[in-house]
C-alpha atoms as a PDB file:
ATOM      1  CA  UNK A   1     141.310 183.104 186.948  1.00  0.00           C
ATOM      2  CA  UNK A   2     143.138 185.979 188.860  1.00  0.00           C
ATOM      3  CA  UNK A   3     142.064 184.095 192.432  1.00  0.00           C
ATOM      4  CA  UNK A   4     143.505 181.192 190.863  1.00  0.00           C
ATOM      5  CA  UNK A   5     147.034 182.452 189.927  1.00  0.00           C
ATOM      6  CA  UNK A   6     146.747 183.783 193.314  1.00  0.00           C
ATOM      7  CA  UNK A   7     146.442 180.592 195.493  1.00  0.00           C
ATOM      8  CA  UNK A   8     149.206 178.969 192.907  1.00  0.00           C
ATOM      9  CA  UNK A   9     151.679 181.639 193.184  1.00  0.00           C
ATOM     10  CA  UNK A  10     151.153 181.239 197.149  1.00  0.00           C
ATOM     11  CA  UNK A  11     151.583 177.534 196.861  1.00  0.00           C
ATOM     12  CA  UNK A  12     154.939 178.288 194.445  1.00  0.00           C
ATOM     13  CA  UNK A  13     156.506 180.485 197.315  1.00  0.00           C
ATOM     14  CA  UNK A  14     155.981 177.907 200.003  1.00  0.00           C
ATOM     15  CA  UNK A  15     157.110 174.890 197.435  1.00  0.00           C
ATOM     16  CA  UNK A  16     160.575 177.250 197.160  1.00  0.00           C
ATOM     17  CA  UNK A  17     160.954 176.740 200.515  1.00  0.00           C
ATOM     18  CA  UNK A  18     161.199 173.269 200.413  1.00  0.00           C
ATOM     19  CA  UNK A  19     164.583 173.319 199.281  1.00  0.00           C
ATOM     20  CA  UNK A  20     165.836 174.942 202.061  1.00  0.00           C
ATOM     21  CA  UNK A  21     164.001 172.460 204.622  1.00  0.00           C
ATOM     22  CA  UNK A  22     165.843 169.994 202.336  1.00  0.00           C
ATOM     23  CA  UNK A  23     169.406 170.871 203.245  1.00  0.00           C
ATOM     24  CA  UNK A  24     168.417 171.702 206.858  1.00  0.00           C
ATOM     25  CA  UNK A  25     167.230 168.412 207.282  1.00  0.00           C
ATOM     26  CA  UNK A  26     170.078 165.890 207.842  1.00  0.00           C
ATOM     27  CA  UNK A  27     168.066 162.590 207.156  1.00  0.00           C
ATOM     28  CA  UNK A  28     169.166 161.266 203.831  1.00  0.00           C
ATOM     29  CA  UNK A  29     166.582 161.585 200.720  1.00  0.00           C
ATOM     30  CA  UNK A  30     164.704 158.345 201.300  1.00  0.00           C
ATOM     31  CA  UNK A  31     164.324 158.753 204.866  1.00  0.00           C
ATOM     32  CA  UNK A  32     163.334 162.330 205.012  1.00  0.00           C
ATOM     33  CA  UNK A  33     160.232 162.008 202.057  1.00  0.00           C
ATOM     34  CA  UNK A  34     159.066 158.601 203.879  1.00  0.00           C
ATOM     35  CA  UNK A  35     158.723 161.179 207.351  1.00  0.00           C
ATOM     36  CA  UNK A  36     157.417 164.217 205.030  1.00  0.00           C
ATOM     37  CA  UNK A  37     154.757 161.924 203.716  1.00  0.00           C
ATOM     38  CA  UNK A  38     153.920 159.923 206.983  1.00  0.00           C
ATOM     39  CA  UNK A  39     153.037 163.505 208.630  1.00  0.00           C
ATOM     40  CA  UNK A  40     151.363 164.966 205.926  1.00  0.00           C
ATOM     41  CA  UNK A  41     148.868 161.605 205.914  1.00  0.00           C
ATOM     42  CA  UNK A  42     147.818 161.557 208.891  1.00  0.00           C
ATOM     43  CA  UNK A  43     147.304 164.772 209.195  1.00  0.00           C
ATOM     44  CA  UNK A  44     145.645 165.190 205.887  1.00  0.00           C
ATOM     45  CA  UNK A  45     143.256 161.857 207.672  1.00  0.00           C
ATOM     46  CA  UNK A  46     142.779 163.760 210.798  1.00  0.00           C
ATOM     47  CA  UNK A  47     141.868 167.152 209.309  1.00  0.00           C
ATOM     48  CA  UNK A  48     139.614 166.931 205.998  1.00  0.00           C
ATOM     49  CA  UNK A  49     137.868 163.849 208.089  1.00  0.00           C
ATOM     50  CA  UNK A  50     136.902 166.595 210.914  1.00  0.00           C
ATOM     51  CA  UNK A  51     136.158 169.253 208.179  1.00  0.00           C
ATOM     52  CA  UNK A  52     134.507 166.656 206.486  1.00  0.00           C
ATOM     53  CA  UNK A  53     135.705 167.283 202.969  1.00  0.00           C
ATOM     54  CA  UNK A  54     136.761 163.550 202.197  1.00  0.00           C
ATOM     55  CA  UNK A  55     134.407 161.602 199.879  1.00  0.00           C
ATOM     56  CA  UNK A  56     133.901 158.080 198.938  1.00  0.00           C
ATOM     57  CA  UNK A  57     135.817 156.785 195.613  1.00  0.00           C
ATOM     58  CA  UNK A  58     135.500 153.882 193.828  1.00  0.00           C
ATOM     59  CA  UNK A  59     138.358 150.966 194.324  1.00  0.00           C
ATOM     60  CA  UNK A  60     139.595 151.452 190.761  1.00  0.00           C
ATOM     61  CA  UNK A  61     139.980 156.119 191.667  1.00  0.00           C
ATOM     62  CA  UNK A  62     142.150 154.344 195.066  1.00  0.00           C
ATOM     63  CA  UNK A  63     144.849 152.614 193.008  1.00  0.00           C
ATOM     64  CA  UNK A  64     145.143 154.865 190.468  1.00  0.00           C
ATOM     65  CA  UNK A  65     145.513 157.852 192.439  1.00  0.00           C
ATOM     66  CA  UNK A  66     147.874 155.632 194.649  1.00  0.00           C
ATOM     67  CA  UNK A  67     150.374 154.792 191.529  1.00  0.00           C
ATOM     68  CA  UNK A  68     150.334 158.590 191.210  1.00  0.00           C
ATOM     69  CA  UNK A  69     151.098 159.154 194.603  1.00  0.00           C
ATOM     70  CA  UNK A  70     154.186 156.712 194.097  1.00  0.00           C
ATOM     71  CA  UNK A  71     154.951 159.074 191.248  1.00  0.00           C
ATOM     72  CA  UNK A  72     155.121 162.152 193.681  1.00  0.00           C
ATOM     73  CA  UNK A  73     157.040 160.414 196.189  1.00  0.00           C
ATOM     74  CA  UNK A  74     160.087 159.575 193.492  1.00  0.00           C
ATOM     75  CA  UNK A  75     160.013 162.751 192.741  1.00  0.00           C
ATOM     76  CA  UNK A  76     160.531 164.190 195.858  1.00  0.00           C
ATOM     77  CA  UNK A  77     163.187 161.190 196.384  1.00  0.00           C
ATOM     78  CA  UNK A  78     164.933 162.403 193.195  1.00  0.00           C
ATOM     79  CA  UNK A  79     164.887 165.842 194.161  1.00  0.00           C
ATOM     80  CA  UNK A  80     165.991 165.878 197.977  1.00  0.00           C
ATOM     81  CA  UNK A  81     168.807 163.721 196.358  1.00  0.00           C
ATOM     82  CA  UNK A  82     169.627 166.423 193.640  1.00  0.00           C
ATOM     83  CA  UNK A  83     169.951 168.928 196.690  1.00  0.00           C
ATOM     84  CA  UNK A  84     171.612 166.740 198.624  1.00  0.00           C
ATOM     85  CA  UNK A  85     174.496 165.635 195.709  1.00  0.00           C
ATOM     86  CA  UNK A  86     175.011 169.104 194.365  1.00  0.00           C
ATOM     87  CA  UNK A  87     172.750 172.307 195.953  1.00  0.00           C
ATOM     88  CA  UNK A  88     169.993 173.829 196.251  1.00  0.00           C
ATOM     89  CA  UNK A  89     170.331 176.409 193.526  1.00  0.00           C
ATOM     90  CA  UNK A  90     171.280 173.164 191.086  1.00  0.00           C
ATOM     91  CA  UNK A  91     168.090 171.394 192.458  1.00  0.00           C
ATOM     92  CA  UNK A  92     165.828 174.211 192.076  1.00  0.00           C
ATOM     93  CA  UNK A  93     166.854 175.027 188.178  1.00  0.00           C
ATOM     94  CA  UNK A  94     166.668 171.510 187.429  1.00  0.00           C
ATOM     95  CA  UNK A  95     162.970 171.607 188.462  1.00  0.00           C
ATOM     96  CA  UNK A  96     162.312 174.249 185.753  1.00  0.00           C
ATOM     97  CA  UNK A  97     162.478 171.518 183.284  1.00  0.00           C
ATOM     98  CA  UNK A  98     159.101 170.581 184.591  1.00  0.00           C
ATOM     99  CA  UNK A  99     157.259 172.756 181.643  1.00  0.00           C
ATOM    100  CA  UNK A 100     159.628 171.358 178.759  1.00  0.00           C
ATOM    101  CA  UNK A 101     158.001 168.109 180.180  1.00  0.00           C
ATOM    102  CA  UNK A 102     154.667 168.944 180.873  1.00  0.00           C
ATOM    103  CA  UNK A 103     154.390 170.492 177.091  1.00  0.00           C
ATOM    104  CA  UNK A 104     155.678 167.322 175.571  1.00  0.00           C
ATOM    105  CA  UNK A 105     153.851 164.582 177.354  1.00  0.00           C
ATOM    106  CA  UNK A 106     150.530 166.530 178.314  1.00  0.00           C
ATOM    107  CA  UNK A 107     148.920 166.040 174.624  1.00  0.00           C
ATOM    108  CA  UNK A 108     149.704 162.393 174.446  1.00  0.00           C
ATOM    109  CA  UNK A 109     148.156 161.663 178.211  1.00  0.00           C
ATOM    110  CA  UNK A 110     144.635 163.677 177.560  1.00  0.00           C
ATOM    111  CA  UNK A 111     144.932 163.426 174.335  1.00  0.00           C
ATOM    112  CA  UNK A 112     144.917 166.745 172.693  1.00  0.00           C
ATOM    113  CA  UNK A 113     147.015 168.661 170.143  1.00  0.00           C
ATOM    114  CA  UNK A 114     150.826 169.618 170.712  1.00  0.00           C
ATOM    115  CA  UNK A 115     150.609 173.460 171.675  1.00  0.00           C
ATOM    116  CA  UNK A 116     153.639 174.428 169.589  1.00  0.00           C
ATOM    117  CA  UNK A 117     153.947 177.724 171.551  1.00  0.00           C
ATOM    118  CA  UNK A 118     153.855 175.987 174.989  1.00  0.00           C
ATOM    119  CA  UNK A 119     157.245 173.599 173.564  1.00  0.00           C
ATOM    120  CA  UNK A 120     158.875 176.219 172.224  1.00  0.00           C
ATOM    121  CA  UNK A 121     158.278 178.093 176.255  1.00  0.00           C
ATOM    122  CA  UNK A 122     159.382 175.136 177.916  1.00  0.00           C
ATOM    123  CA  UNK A 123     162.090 174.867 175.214  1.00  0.00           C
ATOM    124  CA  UNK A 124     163.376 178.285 176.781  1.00  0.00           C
ATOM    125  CA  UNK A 125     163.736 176.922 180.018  1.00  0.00           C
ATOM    126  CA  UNK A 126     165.705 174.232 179.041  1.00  0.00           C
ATOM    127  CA  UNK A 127     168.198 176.238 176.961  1.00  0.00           C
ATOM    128  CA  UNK A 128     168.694 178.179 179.901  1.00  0.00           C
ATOM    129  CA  UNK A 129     169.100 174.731 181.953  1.00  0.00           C
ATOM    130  CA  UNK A 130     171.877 174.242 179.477  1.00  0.00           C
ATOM    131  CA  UNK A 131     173.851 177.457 179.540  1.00  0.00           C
ATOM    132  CA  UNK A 132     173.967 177.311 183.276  1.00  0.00           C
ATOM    133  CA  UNK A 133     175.749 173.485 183.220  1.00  0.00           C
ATOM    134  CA  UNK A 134     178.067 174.332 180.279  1.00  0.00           C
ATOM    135  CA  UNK A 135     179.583 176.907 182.154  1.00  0.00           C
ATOM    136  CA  UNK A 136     178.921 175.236 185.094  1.00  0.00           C
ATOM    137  CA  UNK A 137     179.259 171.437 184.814  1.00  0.00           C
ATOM    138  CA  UNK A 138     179.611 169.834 188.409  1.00  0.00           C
ATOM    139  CA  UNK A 139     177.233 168.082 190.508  1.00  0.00           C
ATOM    140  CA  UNK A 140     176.732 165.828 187.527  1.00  0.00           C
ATOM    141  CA  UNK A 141     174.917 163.606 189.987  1.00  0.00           C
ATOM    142  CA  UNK A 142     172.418 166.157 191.320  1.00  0.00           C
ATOM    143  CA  UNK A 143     171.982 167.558 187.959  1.00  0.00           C
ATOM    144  CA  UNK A 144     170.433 164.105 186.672  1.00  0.00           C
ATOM    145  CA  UNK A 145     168.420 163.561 189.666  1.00  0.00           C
ATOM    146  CA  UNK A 146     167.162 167.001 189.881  1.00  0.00           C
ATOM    147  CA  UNK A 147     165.751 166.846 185.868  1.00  0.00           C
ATOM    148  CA  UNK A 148     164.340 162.947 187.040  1.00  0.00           C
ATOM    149  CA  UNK A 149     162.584 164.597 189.503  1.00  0.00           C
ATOM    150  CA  UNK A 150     161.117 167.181 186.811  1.00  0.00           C
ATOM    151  CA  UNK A 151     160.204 164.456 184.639  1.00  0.00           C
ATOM    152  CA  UNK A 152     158.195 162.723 187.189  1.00  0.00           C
ATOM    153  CA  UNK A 153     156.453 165.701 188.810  1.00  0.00           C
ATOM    154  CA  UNK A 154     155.540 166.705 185.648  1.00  0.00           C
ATOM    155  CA  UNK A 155     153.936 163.449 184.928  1.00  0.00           C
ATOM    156  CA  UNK A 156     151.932 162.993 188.250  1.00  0.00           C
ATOM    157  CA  UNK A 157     150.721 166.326 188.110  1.00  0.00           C
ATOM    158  CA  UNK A 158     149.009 165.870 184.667  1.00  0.00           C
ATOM    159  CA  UNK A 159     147.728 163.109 186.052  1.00  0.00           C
ATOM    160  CA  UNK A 160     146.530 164.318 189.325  1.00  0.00           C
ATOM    161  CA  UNK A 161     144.504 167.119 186.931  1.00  0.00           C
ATOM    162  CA  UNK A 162     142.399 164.392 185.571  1.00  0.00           C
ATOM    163  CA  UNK A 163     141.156 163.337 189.390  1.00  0.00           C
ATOM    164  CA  UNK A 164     140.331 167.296 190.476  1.00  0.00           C
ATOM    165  CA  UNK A 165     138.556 167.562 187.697  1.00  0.00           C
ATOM    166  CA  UNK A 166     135.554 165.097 189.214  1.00  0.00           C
ATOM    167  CA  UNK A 167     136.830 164.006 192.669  1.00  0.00           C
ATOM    168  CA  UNK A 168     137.586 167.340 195.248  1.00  0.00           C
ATOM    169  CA  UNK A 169     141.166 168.103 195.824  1.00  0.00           C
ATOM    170  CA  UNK A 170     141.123 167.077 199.668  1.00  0.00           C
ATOM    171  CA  UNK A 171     139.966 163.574 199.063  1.00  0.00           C
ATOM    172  CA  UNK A 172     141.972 163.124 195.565  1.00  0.00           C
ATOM    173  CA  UNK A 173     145.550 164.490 197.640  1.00  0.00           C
ATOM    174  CA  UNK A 174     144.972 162.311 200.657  1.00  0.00           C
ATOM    175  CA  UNK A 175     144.222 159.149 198.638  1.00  0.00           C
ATOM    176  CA  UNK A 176     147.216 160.124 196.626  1.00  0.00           C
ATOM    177  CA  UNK A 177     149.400 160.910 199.175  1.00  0.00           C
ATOM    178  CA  UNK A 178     148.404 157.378 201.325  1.00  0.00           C
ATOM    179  CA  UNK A 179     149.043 155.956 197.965  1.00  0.00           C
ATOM    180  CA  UNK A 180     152.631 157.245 197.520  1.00  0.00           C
ATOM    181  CA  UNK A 181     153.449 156.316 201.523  1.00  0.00           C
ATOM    182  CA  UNK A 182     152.321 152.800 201.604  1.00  0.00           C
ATOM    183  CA  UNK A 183     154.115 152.229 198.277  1.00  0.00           C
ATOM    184  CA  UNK A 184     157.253 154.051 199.897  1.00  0.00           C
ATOM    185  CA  UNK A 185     157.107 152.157 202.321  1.00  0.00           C
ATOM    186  CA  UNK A 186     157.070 148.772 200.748  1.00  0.00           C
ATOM    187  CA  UNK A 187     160.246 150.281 198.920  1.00  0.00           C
ATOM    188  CA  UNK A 188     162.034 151.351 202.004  1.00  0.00           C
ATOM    189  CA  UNK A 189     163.630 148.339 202.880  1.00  0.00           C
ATOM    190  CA  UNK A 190     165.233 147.652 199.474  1.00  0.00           C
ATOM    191  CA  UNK A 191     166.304 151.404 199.675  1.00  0.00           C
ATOM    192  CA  UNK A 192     168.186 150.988 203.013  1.00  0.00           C
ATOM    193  CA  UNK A 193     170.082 147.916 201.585  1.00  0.00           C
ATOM    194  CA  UNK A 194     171.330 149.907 199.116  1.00  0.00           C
ATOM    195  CA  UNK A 195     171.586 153.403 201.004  1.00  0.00           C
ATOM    196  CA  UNK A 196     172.399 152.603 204.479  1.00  0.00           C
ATOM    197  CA  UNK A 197     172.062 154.875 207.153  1.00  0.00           C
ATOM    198  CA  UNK A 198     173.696 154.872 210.865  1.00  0.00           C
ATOM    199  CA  UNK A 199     169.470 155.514 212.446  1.00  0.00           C
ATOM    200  CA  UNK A 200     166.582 156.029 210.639  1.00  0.00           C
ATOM    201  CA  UNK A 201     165.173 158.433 213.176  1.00  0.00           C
ATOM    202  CA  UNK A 202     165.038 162.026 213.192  1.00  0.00           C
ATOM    203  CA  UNK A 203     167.310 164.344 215.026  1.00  0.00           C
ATOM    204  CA  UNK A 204     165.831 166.502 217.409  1.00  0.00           C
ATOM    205  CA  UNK A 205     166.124 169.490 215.269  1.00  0.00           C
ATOM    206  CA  UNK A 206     165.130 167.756 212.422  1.00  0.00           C
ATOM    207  CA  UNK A 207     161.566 167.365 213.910  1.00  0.00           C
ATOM    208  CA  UNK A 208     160.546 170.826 213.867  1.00  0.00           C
ATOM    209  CA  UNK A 209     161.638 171.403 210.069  1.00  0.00           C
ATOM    210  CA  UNK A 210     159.976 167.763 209.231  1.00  0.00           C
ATOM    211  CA  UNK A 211     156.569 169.736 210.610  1.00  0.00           C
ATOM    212  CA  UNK A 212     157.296 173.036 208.605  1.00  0.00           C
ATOM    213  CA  UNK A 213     157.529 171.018 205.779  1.00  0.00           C
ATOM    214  CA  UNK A 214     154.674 168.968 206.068  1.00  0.00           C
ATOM    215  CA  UNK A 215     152.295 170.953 207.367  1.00  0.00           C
ATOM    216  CA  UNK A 216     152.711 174.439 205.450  1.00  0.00           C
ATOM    217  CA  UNK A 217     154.742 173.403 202.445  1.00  0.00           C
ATOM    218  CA  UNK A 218     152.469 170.066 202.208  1.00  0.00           C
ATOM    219  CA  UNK A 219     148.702 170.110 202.880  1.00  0.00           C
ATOM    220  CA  UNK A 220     149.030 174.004 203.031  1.00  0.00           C
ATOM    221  CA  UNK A 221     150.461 174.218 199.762  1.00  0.00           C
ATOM    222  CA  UNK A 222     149.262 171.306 198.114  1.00  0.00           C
ATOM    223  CA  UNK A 223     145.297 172.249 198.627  1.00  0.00           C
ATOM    224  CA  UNK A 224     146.313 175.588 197.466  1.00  0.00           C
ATOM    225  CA  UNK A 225     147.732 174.107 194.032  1.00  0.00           C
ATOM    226  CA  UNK A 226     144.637 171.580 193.487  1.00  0.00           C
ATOM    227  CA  UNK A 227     142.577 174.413 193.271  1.00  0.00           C
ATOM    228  CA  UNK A 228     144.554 176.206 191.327  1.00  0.00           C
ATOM    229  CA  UNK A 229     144.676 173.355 188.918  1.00  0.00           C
ATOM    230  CA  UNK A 230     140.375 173.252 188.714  1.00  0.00           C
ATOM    231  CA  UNK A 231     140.764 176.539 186.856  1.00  0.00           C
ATOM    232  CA  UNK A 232     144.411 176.585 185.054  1.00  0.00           C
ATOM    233  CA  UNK A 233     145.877 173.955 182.289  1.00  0.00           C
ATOM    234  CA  UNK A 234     148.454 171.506 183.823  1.00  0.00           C
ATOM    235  CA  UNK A 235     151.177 173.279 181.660  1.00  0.00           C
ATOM    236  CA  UNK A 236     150.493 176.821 183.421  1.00  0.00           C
ATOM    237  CA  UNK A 237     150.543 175.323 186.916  1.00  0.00           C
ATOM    238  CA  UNK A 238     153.817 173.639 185.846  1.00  0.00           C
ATOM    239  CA  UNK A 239     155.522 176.243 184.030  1.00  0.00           C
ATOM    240  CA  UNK A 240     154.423 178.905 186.879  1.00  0.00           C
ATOM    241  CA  UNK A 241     156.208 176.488 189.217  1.00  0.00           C
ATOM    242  CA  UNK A 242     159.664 177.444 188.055  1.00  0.00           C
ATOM    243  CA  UNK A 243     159.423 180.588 189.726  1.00  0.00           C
ATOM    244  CA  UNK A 244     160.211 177.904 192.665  1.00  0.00           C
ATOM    245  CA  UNK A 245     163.721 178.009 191.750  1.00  0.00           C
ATOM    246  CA  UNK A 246     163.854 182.344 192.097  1.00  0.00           C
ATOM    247  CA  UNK A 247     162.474 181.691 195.466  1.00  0.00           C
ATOM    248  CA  UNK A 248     164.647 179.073 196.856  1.00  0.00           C
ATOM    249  CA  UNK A 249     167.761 180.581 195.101  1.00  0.00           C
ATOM    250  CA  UNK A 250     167.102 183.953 197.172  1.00  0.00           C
ATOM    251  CA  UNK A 251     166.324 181.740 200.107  1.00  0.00           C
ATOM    252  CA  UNK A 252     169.688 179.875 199.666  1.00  0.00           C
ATOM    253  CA  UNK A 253     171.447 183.195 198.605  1.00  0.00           C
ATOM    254  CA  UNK A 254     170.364 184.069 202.165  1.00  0.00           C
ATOM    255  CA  UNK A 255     170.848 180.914 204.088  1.00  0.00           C
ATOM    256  CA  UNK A 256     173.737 179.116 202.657  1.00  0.00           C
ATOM    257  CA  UNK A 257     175.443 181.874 201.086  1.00  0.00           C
ATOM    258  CA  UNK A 258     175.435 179.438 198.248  1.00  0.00           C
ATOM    259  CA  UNK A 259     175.819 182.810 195.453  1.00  0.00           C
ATOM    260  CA  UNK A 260     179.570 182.631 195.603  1.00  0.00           C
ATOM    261  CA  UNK A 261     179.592 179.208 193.959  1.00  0.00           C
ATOM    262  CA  UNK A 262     177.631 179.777 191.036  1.00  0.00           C
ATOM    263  CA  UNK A 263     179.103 181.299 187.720  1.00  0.00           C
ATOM    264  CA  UNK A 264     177.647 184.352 185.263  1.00  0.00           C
ATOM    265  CA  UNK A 265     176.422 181.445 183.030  1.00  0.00           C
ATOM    266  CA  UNK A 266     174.101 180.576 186.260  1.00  0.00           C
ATOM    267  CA  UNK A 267     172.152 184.105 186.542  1.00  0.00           C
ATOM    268  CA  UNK A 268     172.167 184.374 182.533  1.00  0.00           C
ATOM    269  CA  UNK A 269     169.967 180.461 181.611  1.00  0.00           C
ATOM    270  CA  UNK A 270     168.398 181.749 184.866  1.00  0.00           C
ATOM    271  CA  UNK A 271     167.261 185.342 183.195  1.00  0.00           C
ATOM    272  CA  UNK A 272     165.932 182.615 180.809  1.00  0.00           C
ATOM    273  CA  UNK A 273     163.622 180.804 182.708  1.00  0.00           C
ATOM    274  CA  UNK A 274     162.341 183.788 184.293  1.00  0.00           C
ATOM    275  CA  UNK A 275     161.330 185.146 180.738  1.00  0.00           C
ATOM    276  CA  UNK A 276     159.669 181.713 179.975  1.00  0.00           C
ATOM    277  CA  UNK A 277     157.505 182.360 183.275  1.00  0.00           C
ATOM    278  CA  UNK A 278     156.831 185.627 182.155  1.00  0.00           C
ATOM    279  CA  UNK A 279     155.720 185.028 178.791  1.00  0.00           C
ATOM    280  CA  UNK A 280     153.596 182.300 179.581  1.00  0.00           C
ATOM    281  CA  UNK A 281     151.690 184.681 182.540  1.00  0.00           C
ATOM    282  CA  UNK A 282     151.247 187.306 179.484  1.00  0.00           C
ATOM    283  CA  UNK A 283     150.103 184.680 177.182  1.00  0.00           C
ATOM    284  CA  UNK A 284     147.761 183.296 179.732  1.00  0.00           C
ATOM    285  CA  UNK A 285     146.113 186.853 180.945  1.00  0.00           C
ATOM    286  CA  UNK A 286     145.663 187.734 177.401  1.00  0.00           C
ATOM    287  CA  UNK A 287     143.904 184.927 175.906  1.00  0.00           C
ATOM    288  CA  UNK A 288     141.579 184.985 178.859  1.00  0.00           C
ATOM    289  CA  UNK A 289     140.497 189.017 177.674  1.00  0.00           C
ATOM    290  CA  UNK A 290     139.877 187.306 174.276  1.00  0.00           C
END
C-alpha cells in the first residue's frame, strides 16, 4: 500500500506539470494532444515491445480499451482548452472535480454500493470549486471545459481499472493510448474545420516540451499510476490526483506569475480541496491498520 501511494504521488507531481507544458506549448488544444499522443505511441510500441512487457488481447479487450483511450484523449482536449481559455490555476482546480465524479459514477460502472463518505469528500472539493468562481467568476469558458475534462478522466480511469486488473498496465496503456490516437485522428479533420489553425506543425521550441511531456509526464507517469491503481480503489487514485492542482499552481505561481490574478476566495475553496486530499489519505491509511 505505502509503495503504492508512493509511485501515485510521483505520477501526481509529474501530471502537475502538465499544465505548465500546456501554456508553454503554442499549438492549439487539438493539435498539441494529437502530437502528445502520437509520441507517447510509438514510443510506448518501441519500448514495452523491446522490454517485452506487451501481451496478446483478445479483439473485443482492443476496442474497448480503444473507446477508453478516446475518452482520455477528450479529456486532455478539454483540459489544454480550459488552460488555454482561462489559466492554469483555473484548469488545475477544475480537475479536482475528478473525485466528486469518480464517487458518483464509480458504484453504478462496477456495480457496488454508493460510499456515502467518499460523496460527501468529493462533495468538499466541489464546494471549494464553487467558492473560488463566486468570487472569482471569469474564464467562464475554461471553467466548463476544465470540469468536462474532470468528468471524462474520471470516467476512463474507472474504466481503465477494470483492464489492470487482468491485462498488465504496459499492454492495457498502449492499446489504450493507440486507441485514443487513431480515433483522434479520424476526428482531426472535423476539428480543424471548426478550429482552424495558420500550420499544424510544431514550432521549434515546441518540440522539446512536446518530448517532456510525452515521455516523463506520459509513459513515465502513466505506468507509474497503473500500478498504483492494481493496489488502490479508482476513487483514491482520483481524489489523490487533486493534489495536481497544488503542484501546477506553485509551478504557475513560479512561471507565469499567475498569483496576482487570483482572489482570497481562490486560496480559501483551495484550503478545501487540500483538506478533502487529506482526509481521504487518513481515511485510507487507517482502514488499512484495521
Amino acid at each position: 500500500m505505502k509503495q503504492a501511494l508512493i509511485k501515485l504521488h510521483v505520477s501526481v507531481f509529474l501530471a502537475g506539470f502538465t499544465g505548465i507544458l500546456g501554456k508553454l506549448i503554442q499549438l492549439n488544444e487539438g493539435l498539441l494532444v494529437w502530437y502528445r499522443l502520437f509520441i507517447t505511441v510509438v514510443t510506448m510500441w518501441l519500448l514495452f515491445s523491446f522490454i517485452k512487457k506487451l501481451t496478446r488481447i483478445s479483439k473485443a479487450d482492443m476496442l474497448k480499451l480503444a473507446g477508453v483511450g478516446f475518452l482520455a484523449a477528450l479529456h486532455w482536449v478539454t483540459f489544454y482548452g480550459s488552460i488555454k481559455y482561462a489559466n492554469v490555476s483555473v484548469a488545475l482546480v477544475c480537475f479536482s472535480a475528478v473525485g466528486f465524479f469518480t464517487a458518483l459514477l464509480e458504484p453504478f460502472i462496477v456495480g457496488r454500493k454508493i460510499n456515502w463518505t467518499e460523496v460527501l469528500l468529493g462533495l468538499l472539493v466541489m464546494v471549494g470549486i464553487y467558492i473560488i468562481f463566486h468570487f472569482d467568476p471569469r474564464y467562464k469558458t475554461g471553467i466548463i471545459l476544465g470540469i468536462t475534462s474532470a468528468l471524462l478522466i474520471a470516467v476512463s480511469m474507472i474504466l481503465l481499472r477494470q483492464f489492470v486488473q487482468r491485462i498488465n498496465g504496459e499492454t492495457a496503456l498502449t492499446y489504450q493510448l493507440t486507441g485514443g490516437l487513431l480515433l483522434l485522428t479520424l476526428c482531426m479533420p472535423f476539428y480543424l474545420h471548426f478550429f482552424p489553425v495558420k500550420t499544424v506543425f510544431p514550432g521549434t521550441g515546441d518540440w522539446g516540451w512536446l518530448l517532456i511531456l510525452s515521455w516523463l509526464c506520459s509513459v513515465w507517469a502513466f505506468q507509474l499510476t497503473t500500478q498504483a491503481l492494481k493496489k488502490l480503489s479508482a476513487f483514491t487514485v482520483n481524489l489523490t490526483f487533486n493534489l495536481e492542482p497544488v503542484y501546477g499552481i506553485l509551478m504557475a505561481f513560479i512561471f507565469f506569475n499567475e498569483a496576482k490574478d487570483l482572489s482570497n476566495g481562490f486560496y480559501f475553496g483551495l484550503a478545501l480541496i487540500i483538506l478533502s486530499v487529506v482526509l481521504q489519505m487518513w481515511r485510507v491509511i487507517k482502514l488499512k491498520k484495521h
